[in-house]
PDB file of N, CA and C in Angstrom:
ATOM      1  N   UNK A   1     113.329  73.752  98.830  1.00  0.00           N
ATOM      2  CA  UNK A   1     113.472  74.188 100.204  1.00  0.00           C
ATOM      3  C   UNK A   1     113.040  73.056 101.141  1.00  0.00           C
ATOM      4  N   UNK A   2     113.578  73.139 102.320  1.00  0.00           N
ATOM      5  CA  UNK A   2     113.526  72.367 103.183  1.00  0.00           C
ATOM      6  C   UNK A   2     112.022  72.668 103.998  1.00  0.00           C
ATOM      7  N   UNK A   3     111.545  71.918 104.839  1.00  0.00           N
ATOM      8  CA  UNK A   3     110.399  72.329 105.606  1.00  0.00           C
ATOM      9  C   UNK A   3     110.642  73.299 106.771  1.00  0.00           C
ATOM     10  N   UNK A   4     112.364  72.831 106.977  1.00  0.00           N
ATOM     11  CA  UNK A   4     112.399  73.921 108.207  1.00  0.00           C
ATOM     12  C   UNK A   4     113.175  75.310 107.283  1.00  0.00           C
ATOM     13  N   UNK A   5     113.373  75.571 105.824  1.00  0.00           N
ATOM     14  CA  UNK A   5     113.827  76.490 105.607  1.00  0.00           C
ATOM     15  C   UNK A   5     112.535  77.576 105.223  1.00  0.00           C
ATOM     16  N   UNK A   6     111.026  76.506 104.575  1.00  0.00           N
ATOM     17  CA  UNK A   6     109.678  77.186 104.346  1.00  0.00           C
ATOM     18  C   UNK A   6     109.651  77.284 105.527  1.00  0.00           C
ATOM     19  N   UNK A   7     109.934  77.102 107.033  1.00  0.00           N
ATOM     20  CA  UNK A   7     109.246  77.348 108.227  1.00  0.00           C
ATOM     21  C   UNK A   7     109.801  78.960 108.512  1.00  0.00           C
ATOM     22  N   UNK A   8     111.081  78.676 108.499  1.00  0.00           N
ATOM     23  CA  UNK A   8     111.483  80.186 108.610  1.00  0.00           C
ATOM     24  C   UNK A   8     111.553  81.212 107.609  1.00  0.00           C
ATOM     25  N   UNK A   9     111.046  80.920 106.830  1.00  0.00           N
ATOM     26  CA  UNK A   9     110.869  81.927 105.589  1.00  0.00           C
ATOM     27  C   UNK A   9     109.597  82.778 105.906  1.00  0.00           C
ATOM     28  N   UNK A  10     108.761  81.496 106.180  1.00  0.00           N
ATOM     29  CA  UNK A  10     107.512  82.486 106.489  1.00  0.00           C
ATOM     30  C   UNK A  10     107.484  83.198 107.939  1.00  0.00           C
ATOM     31  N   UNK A  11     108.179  82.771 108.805  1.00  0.00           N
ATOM     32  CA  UNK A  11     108.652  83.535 110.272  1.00  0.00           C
ATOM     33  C   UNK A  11     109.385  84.784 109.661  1.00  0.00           C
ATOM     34  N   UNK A  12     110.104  84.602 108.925  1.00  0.00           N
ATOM     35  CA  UNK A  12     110.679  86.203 108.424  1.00  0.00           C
ATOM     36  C   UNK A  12     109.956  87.246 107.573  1.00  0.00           C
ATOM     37  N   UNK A  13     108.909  85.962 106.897  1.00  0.00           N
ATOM     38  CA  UNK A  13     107.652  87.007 106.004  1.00  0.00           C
ATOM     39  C   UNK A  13     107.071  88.133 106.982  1.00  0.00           C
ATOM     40  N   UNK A  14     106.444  87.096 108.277  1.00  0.00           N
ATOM     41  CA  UNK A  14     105.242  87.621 109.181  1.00  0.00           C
ATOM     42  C   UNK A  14     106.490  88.631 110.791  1.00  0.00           C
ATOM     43  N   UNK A  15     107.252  88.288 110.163  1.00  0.00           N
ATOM     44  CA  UNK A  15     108.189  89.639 111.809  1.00  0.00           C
ATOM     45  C   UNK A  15     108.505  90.431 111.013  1.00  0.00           C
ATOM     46  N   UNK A  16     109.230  90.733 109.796  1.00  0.00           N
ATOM     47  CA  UNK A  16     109.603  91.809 109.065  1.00  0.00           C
ATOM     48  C   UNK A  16     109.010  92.087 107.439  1.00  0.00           C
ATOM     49  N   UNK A  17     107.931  91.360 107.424  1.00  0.00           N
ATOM     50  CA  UNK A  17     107.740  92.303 105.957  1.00  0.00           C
ATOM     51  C   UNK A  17     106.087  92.892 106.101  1.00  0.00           C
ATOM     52  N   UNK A  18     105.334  91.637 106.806  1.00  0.00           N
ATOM     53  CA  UNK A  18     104.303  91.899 106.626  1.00  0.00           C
ATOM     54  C   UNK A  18     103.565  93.161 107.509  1.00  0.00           C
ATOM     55  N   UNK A  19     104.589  93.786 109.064  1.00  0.00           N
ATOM     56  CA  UNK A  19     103.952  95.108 109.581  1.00  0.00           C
ATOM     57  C   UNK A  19     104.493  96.072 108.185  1.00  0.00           C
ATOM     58  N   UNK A  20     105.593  96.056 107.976  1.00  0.00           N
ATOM     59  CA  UNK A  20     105.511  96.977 106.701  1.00  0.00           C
ATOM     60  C   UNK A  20     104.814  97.253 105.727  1.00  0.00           C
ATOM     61  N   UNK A  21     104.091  96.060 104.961  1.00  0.00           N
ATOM     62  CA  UNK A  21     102.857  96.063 104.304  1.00  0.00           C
ATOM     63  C   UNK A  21     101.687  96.127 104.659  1.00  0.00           C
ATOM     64  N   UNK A  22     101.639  96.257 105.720  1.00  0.00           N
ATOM     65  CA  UNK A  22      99.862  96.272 106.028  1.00  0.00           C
ATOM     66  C   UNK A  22      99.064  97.407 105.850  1.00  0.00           C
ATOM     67  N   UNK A  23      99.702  98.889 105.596  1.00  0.00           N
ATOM     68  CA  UNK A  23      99.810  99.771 105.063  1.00  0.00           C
ATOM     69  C   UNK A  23      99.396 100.423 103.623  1.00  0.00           C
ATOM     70  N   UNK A  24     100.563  99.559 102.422  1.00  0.00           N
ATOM     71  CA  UNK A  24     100.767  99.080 101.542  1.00  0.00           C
ATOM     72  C   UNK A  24      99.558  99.279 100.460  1.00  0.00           C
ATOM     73  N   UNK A  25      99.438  99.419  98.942  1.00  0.00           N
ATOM     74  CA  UNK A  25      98.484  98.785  98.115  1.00  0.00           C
ATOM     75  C   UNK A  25      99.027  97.301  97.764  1.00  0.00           C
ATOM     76  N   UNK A  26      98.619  96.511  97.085  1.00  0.00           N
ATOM     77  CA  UNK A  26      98.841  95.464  96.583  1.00  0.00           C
ATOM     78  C   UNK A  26      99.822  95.927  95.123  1.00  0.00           C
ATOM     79  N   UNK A  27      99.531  96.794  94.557  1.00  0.00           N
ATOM     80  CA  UNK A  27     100.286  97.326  93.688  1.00  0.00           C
ATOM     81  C   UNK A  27     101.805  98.044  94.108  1.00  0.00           C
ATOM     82  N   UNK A  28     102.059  98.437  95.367  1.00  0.00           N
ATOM     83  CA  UNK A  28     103.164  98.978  95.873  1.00  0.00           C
ATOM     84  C   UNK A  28     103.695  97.750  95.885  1.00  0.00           C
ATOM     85  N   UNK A  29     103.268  97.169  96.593  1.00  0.00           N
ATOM     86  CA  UNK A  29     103.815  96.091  97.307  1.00  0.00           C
ATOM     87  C   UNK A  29     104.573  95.225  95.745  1.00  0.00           C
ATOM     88  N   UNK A  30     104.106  94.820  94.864  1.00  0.00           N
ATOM     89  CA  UNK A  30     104.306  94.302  93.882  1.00  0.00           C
ATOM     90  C   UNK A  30     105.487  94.931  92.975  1.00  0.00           C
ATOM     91  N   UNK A  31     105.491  96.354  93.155  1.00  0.00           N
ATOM     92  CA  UNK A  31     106.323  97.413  92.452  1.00  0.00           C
ATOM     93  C   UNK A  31     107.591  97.183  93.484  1.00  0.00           C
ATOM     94  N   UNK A  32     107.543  96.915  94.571  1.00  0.00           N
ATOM     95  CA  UNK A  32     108.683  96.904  95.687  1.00  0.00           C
ATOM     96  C   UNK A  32     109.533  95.314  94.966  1.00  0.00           C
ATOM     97  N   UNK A  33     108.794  94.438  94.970  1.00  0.00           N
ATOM     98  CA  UNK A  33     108.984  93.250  94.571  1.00  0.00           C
ATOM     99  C   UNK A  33     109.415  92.826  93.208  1.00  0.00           C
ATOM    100  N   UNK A  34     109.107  93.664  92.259  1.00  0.00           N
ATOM    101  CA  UNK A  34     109.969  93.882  90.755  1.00  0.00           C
ATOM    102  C   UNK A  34     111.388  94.559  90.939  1.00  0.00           C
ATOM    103  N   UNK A  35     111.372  95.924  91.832  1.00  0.00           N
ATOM    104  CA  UNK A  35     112.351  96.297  91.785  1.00  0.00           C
ATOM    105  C   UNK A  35     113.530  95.421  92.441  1.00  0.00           C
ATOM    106  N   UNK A  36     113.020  94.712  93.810  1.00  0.00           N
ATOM    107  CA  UNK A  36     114.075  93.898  94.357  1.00  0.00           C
ATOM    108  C   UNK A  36     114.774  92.668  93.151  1.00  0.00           C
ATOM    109  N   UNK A  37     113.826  92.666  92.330  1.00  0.00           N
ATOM    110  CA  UNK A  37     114.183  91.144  91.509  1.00  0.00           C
ATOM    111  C   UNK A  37     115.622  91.676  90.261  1.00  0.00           C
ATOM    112  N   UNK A  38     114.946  93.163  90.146  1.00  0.00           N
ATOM    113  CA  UNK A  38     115.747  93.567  88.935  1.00  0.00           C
ATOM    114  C   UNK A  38     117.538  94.303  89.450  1.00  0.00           C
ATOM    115  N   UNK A  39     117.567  94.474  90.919  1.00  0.00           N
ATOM    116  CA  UNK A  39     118.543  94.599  91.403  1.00  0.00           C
ATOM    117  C   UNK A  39     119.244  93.482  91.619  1.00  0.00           C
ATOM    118  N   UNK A  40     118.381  92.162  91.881  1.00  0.00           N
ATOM    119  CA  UNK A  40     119.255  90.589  92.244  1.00  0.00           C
ATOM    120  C   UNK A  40     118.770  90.146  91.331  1.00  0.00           C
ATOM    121  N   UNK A  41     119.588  89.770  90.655  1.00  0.00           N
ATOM    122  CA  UNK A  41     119.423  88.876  89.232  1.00  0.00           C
ATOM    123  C   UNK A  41     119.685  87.456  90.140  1.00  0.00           C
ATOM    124  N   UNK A  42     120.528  87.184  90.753  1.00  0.00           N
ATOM    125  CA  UNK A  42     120.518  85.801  91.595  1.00  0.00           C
ATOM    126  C   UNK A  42     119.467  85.141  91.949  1.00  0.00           C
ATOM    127  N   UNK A  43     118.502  85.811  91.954  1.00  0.00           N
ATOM    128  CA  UNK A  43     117.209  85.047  92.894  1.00  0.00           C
ATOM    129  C   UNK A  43     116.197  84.269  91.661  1.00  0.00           C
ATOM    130  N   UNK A  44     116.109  83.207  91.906  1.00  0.00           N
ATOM    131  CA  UNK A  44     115.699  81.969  91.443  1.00  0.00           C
ATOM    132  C   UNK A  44     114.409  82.574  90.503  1.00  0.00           C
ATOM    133  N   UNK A  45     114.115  81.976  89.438  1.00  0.00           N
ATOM    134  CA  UNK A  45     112.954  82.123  88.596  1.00  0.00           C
ATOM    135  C   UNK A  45     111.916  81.835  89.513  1.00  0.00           C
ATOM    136  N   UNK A  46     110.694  83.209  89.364  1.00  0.00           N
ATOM    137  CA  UNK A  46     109.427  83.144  89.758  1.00  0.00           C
ATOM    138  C   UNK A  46     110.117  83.011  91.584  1.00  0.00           C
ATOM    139  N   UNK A  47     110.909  83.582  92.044  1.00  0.00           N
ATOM    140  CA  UNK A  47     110.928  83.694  93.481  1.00  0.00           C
ATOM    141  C   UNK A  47     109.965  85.167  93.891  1.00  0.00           C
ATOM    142  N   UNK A  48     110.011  86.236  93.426  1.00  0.00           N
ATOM    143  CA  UNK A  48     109.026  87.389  93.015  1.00  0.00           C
ATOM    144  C   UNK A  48     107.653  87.179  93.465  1.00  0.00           C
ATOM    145  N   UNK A  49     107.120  86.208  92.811  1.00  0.00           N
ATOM    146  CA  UNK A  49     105.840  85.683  92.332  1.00  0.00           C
ATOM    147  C   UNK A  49     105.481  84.954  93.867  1.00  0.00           C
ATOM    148  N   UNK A  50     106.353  83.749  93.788  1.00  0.00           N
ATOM    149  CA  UNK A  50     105.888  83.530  95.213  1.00  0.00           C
ATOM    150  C   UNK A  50     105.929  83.991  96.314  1.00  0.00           C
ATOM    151  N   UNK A  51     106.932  85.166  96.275  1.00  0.00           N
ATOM    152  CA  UNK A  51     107.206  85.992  97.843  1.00  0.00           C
ATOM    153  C   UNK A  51     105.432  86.505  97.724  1.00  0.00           C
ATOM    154  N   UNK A  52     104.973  87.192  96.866  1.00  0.00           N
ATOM    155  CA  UNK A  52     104.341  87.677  96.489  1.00  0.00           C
ATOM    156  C   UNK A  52     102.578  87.060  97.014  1.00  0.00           C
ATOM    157  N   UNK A  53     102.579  86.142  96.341  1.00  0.00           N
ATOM    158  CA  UNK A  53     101.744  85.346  97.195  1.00  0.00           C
ATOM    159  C   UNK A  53     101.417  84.806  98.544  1.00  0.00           C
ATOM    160  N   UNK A  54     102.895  84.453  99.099  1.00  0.00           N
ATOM    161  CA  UNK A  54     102.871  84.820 100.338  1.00  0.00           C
ATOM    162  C   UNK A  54     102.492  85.829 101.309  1.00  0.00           C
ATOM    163  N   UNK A  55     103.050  87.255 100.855  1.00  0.00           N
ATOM    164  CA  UNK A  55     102.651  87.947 101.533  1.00  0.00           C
ATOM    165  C   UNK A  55     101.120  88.482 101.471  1.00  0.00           C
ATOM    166  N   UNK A  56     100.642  88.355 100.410  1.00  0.00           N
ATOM    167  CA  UNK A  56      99.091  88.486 100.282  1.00  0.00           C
ATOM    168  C   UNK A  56      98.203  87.478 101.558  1.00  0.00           C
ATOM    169  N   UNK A  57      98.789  86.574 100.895  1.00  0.00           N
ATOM    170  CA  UNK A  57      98.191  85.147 101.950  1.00  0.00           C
ATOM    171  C   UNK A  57      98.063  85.866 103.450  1.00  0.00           C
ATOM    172  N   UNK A  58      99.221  86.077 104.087  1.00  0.00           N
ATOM    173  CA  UNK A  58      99.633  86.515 105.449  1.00  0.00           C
ATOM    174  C   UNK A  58      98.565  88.043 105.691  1.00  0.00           C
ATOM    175  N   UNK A  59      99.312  88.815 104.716  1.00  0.00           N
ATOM    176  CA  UNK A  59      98.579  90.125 105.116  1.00  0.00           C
ATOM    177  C   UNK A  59      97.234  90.097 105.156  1.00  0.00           C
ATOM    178  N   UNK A  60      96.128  89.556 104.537  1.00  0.00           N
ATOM    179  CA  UNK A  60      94.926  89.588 104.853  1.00  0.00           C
ATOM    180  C   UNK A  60      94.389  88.467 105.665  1.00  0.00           C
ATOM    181  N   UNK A  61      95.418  87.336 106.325  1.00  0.00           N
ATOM    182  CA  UNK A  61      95.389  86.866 107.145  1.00  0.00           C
ATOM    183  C   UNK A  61      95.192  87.262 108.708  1.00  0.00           C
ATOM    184  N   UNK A  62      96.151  88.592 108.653  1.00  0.00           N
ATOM    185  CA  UNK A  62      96.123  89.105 109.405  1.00  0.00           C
ATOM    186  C   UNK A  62      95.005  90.003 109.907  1.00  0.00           C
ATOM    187  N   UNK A  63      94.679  90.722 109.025  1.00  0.00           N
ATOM    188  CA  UNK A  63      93.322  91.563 108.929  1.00  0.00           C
ATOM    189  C   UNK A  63      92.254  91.217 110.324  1.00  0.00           C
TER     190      UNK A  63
END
């Protein structure tokens, strides 16, 4: 990824995923994130994992 494609990735993490999760267990959130992977087989090895981390990062960032 590009720096301006990580720039807006995480602009799309923190406007649309992360009010949805703030809610959330860490375990939902993770169960949401298996299921998306097993519906898109397209999405890159370990993309899951890092959305994943991301949004942890952010959401208790936010806190």
């Amino acid at each position: 990824m590009t720096k301006e494609e990580i720039t807006q990735f995480k602009k799309t993490i923190a406007n649309s995923i992360i009010p949805v999760v703030k809610s959330m267990t860490n375990a939902q959130i993770k169960e949401i994130i298996t299921i998306v992977e097993r519906e898109h087989k397209e999405l890159p090895e370990g993309f899951g994992n890092m959305l994943y981390e991301q949004i942890m990062m952010m959401k208790h960032s936010k806190n």
